[in-house]
Protein backbone atom coordinates (compact mmCIF):
# COMPACT_ATOMS: atom_id res chain seq x y z
CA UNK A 1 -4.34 -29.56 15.15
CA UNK A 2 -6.10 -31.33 12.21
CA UNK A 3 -4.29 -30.62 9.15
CA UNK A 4 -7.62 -28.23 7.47
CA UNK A 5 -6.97 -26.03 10.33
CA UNK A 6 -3.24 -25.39 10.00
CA UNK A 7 -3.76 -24.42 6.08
CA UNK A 8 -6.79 -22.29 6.92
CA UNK A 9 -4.77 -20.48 9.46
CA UNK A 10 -1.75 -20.42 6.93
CA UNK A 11 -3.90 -19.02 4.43
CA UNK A 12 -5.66 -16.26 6.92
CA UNK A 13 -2.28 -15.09 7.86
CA UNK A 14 -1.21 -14.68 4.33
CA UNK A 15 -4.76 -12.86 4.12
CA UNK A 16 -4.41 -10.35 6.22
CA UNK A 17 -0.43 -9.73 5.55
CA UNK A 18 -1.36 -9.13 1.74
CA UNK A 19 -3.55 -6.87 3.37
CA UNK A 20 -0.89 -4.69 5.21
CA UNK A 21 1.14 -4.91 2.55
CA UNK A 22 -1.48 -3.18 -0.11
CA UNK A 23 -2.05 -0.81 2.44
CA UNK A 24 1.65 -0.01 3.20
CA UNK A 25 1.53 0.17 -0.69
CA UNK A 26 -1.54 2.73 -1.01
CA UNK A 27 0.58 5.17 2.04
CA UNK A 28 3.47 4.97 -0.04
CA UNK A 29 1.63 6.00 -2.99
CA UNK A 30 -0.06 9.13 -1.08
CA UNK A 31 3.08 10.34 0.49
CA UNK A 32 4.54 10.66 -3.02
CA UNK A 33 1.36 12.18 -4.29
CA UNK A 34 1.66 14.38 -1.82
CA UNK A 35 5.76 15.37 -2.23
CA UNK A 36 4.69 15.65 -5.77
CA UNK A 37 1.44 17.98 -6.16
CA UNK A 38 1.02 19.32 -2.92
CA UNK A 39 -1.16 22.05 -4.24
CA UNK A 40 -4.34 20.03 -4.12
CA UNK A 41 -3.69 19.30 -0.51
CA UNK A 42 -2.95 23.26 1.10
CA UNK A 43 -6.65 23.92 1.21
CA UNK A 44 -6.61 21.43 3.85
CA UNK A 45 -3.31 21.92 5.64
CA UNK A 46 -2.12 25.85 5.67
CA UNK A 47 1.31 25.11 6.79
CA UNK A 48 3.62 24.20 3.71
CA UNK A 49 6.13 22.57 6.55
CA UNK A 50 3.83 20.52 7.66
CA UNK A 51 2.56 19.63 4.00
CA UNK A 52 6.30 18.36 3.44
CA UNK A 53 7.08 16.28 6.59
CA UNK A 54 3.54 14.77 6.85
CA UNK A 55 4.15 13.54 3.33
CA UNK A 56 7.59 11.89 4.37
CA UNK A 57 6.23 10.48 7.07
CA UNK A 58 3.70 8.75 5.12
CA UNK A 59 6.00 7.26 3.07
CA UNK A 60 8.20 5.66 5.77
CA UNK A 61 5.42 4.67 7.24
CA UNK A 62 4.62 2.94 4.30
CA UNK A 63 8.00 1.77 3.68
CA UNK A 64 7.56 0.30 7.01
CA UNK A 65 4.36 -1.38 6.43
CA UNK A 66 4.77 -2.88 2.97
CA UNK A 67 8.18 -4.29 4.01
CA UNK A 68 6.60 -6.31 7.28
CA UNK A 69 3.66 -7.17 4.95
CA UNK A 70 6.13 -8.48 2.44
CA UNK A 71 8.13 -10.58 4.86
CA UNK A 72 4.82 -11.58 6.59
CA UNK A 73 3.51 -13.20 3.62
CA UNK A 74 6.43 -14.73 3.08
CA UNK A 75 6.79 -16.43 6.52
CA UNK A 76 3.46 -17.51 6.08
CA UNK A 77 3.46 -19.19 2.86
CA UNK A 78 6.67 -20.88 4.03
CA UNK A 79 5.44 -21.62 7.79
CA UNK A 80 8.85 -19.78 8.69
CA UNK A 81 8.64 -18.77 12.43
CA UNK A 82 10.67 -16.23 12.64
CA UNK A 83 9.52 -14.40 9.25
CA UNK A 84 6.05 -14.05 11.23
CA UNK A 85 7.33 -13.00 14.33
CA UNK A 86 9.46 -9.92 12.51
């Protein structure tokens, strides 16, 4: 490949990881909104259980997603294989 190709793909990749990564960051930040001041959300959910394990799963899901953002953009910036295969 032609070398404006590889650091246009190299740059895409980072791209779209920051991506993930700020929105592994926002599902973090609801999940905790959530487990914190769950009274604005019981209009919409009537279960209080639910309430409470929908806002932990958020944030592992989060977790989960700003973590293989993180490592994403790192593989990418460093052309590391395996960093963008994780």
């Amino acid at each position: 490949f032609p070398m404006g190709v590889l650091s246009c793909m190299k740059y895409l990749m980072f791209i779209f990881n920051m991506l993930v990564f700020a929105g592994g960051t926002c599902l973090v930040g609801v999940g905790v909104w959530v487990a914190v001041d769950p009274s604005g959300f019981q209009d919409i959910v009537a279960a209080r259980a639910v309430l409470s394990v929908g806002a932990w799963l958020l944030m592992a899901v989060g977790i989960a997603l700003s973590l293989l953002g993180f490592l994403g953009c790192c593989g990418a910036l460093r052309r590391s294989r395996p960093l963008l295969l994780l």
